[in-house]
N, C-alpha and C. Protein backbone atom coordinates (compact mmCIF):
# COMPACT_ATOMS: atom_id res chain seq x y z
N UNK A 1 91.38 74.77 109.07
CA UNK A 1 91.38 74.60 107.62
C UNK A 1 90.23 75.39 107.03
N UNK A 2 90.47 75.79 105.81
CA UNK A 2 89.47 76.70 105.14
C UNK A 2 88.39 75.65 104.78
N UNK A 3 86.97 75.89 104.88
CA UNK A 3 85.93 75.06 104.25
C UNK A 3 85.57 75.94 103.03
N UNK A 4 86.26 76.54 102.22
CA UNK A 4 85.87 77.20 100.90
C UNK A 4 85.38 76.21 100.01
N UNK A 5 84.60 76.14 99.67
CA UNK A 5 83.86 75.09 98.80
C UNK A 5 84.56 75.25 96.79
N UNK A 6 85.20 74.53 97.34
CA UNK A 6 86.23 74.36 95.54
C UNK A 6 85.40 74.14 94.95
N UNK A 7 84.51 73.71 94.46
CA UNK A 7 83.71 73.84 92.74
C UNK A 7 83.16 75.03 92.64
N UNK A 8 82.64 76.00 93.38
CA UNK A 8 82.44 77.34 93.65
C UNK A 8 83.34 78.33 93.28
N UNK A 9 84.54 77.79 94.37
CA UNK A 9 85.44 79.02 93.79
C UNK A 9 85.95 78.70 92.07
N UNK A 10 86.32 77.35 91.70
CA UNK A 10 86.92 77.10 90.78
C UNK A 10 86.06 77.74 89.57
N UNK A 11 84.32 77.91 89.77
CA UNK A 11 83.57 78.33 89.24
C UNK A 11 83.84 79.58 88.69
N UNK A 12 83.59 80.10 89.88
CA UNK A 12 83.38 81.88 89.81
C UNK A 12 84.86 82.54 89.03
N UNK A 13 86.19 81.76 89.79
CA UNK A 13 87.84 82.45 88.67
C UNK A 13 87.68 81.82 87.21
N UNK A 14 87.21 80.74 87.51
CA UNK A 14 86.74 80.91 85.46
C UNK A 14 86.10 82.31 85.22
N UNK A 15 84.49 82.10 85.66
CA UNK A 15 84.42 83.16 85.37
C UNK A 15 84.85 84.66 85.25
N UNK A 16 85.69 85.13 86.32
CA UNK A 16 86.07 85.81 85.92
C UNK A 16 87.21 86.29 85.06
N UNK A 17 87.21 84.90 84.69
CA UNK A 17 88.37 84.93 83.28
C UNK A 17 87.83 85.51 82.22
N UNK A 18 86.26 85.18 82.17
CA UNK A 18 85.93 85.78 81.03
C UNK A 18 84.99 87.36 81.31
N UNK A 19 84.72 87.71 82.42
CA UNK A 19 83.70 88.17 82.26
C UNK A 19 83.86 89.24 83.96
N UNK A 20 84.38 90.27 84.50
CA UNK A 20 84.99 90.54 85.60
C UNK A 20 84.14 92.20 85.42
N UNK A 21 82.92 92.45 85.96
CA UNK A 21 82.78 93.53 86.28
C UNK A 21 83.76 94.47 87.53
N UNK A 22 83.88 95.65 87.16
CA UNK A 22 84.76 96.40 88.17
C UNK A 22 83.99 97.30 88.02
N UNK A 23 83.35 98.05 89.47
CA UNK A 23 82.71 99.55 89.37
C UNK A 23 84.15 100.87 88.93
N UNK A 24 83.52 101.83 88.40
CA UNK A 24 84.52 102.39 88.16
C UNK A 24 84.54 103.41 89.55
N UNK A 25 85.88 104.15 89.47
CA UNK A 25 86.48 104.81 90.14
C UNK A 25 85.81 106.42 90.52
N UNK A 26 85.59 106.50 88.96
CA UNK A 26 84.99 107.78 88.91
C UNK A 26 83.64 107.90 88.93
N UNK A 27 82.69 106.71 89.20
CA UNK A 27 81.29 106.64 89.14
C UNK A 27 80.52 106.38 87.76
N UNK A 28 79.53 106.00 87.65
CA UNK A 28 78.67 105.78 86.34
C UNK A 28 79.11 104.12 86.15
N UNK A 29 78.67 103.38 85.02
CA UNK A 29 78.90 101.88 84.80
C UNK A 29 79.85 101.61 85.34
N UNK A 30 80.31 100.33 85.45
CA UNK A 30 80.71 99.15 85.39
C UNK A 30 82.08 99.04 84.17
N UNK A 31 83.39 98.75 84.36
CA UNK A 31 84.02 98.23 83.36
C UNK A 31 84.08 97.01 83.27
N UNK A 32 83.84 96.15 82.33
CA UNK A 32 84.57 94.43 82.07
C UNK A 32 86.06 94.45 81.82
N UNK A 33 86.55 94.01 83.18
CA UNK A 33 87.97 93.91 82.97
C UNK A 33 88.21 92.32 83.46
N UNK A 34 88.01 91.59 82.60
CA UNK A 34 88.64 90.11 82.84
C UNK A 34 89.79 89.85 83.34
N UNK A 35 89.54 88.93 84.59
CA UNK A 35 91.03 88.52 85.42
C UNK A 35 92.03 87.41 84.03
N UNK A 36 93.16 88.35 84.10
CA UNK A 36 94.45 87.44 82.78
C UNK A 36 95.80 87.05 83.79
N UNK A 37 95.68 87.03 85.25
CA UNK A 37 96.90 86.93 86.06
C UNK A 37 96.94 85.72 86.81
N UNK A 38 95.78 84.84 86.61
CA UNK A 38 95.67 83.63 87.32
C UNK A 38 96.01 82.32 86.42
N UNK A 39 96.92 81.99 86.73
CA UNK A 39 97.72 80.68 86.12
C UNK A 39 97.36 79.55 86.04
N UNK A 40 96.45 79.28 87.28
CA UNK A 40 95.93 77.77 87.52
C UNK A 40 95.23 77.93 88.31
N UNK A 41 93.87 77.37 88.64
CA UNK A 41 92.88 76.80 89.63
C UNK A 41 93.68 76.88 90.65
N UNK A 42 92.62 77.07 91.84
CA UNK A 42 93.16 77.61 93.36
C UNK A 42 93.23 75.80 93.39
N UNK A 43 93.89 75.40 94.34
CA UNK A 43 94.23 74.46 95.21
C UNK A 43 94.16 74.65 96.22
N UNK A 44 93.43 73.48 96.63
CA UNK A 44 92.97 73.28 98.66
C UNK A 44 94.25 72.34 99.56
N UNK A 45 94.79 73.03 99.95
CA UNK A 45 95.43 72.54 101.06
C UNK A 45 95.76 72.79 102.29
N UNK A 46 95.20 71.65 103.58
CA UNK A 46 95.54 72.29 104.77
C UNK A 46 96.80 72.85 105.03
N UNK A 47 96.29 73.67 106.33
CA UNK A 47 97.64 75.21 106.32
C UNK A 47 98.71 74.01 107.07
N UNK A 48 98.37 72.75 108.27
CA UNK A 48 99.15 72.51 108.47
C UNK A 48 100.34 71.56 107.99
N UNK A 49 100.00 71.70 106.51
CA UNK A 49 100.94 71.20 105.42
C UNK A 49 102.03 71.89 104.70
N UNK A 50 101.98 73.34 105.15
CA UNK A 50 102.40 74.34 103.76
C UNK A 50 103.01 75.38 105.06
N UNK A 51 104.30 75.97 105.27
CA UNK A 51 104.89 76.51 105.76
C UNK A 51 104.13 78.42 105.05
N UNK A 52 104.29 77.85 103.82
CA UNK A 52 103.73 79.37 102.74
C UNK A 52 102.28 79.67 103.30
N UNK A 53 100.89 78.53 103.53
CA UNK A 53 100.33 79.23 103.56
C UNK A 53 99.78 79.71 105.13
N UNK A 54 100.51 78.74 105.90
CA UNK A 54 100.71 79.06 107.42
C UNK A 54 101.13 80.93 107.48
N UNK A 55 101.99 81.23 106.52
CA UNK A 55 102.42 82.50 106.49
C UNK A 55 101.52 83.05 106.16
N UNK A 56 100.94 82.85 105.47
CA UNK A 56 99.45 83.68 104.52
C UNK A 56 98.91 83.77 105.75
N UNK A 57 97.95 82.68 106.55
CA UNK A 57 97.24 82.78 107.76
C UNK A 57 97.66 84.04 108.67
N UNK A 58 98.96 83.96 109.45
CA UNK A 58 99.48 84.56 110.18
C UNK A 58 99.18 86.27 109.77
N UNK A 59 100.06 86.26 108.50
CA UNK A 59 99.39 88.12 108.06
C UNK A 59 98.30 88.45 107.82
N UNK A 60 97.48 87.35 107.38
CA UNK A 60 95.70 87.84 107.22
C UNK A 60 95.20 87.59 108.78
N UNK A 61 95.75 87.38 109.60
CA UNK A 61 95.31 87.31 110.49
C UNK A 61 95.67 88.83 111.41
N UNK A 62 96.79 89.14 111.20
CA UNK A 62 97.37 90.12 111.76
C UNK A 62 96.91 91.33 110.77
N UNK A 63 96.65 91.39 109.97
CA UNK A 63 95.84 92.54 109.31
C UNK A 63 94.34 92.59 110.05
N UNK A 64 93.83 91.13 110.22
CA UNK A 64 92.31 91.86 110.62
C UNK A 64 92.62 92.26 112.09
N UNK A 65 93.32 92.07 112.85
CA UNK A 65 94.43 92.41 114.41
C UNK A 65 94.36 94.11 114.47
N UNK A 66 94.89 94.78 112.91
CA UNK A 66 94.96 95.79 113.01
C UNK A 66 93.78 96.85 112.86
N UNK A 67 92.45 95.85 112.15
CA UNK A 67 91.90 96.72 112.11
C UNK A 67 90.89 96.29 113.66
N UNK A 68 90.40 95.33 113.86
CA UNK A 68 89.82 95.02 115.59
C UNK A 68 90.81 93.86 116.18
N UNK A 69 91.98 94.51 117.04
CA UNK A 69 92.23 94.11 117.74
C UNK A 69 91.61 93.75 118.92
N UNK A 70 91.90 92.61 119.77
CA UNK A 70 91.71 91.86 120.54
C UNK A 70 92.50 92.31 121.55
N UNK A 71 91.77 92.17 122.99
CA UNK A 71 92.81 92.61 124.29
C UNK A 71 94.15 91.39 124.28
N UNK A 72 94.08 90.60 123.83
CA UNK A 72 95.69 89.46 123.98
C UNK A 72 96.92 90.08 123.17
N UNK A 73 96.25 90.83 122.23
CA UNK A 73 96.93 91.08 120.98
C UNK A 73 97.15 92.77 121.45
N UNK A 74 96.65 93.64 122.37
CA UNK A 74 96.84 94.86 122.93
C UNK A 74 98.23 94.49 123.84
N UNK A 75 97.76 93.58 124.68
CA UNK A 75 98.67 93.42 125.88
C UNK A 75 99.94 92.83 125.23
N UNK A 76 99.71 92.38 124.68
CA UNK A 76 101.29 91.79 124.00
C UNK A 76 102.07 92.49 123.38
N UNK A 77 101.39 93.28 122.70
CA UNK A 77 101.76 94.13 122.17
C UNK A 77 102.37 94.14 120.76
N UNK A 78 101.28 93.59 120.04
CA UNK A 78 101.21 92.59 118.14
C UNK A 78 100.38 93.51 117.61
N UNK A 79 100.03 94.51 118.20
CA UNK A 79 99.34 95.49 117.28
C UNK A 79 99.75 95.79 116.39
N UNK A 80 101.18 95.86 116.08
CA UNK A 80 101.57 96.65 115.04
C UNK A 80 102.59 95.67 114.30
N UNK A 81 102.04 94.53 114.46
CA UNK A 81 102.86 93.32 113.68
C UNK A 81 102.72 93.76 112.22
N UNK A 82 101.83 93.82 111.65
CA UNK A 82 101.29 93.83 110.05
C UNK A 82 102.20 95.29 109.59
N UNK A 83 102.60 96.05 110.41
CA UNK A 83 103.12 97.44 109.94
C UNK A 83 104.36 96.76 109.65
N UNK A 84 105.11 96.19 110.00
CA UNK A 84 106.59 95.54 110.14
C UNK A 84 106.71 95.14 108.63
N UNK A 85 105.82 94.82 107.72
CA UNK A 85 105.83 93.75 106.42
C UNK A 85 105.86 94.93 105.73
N UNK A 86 105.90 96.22 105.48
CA UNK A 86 105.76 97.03 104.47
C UNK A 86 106.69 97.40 103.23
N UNK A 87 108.12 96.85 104.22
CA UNK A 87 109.10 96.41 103.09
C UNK A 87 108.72 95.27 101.80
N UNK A 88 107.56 94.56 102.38
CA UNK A 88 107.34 93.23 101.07
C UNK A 88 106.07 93.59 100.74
N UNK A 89 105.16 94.97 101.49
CA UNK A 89 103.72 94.87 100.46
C UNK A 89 103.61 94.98 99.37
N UNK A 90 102.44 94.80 98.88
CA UNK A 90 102.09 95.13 97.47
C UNK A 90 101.22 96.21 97.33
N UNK A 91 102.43 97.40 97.27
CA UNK A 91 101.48 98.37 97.90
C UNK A 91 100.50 99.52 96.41
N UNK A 92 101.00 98.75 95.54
CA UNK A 92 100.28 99.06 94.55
C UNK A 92 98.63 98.40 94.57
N UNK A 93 98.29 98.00 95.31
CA UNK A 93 97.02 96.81 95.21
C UNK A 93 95.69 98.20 95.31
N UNK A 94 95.96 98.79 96.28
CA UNK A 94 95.54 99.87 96.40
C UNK A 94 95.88 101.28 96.01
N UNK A 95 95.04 102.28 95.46
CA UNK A 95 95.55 103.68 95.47
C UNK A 95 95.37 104.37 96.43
N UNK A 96 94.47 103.71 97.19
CA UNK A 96 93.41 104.61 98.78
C UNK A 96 94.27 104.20 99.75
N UNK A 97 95.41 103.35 99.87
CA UNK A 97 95.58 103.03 100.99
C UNK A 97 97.25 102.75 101.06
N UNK A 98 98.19 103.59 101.99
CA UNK A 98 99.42 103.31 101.51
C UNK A 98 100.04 102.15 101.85
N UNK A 99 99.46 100.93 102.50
CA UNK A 99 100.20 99.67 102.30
C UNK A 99 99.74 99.07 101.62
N UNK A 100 98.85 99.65 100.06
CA UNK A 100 98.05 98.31 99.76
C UNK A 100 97.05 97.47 99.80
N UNK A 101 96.17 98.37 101.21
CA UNK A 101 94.91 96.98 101.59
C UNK A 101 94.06 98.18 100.48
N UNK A 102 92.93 96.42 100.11
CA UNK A 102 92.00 96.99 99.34
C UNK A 102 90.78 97.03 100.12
N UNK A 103 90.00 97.92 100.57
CA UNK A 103 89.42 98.17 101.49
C UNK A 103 88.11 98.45 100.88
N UNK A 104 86.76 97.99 101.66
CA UNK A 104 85.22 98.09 100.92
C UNK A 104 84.50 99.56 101.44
């Protein structure tokens, strides 16, 4: 189960309701682009309740797989599980990256 500390997060997506620095692209300041796509406060619930976010787990798990895989995950041969989903990415999330990951 996630120990994300909910008054924190619930904190910070307010805030960035109002107030969402983004470095820019092209260098120099900062834009304020306030998050307008979040509907409701995150909700905590264990994964082994929720079929959805068991799924969430599984691909965030298999994304970090792809970038340091593990010898269980070589030998099995799940390396390339996360490539399989590209029919459902969101591959707009990113411009740098053609499935989508937003990468630091």
């Amino acid at each position: 189960m996630d120990q994300t500390d909910e008054i924190k997060l619930r904190n910070l997506t307010r805030k960035m309701r109002r107030y969402n620095p983004i470095p820019s692209m092209y260098g120099g300041s900062t834009l304020a682009i306030p998050v307008t796509t979040l509907v409701e406060d995150a909700v905590h619930r264990n994964s082994q309740h929720s079929y959805f976010i068991q799924l969430a787990d599984v691909n965030a798990y298999f994304l970090f797989q792809k970038y340091q895989c593990c010898n269980y995950i070589k030998r099995k041969g799940g390396k390339n599980y996360f490539s399989r989903l590209a029919p459902v990415l969101c591959t707009v999330a990113s411009r740098n990256h053609v499935e989508g990951i937003v990468e630091r």
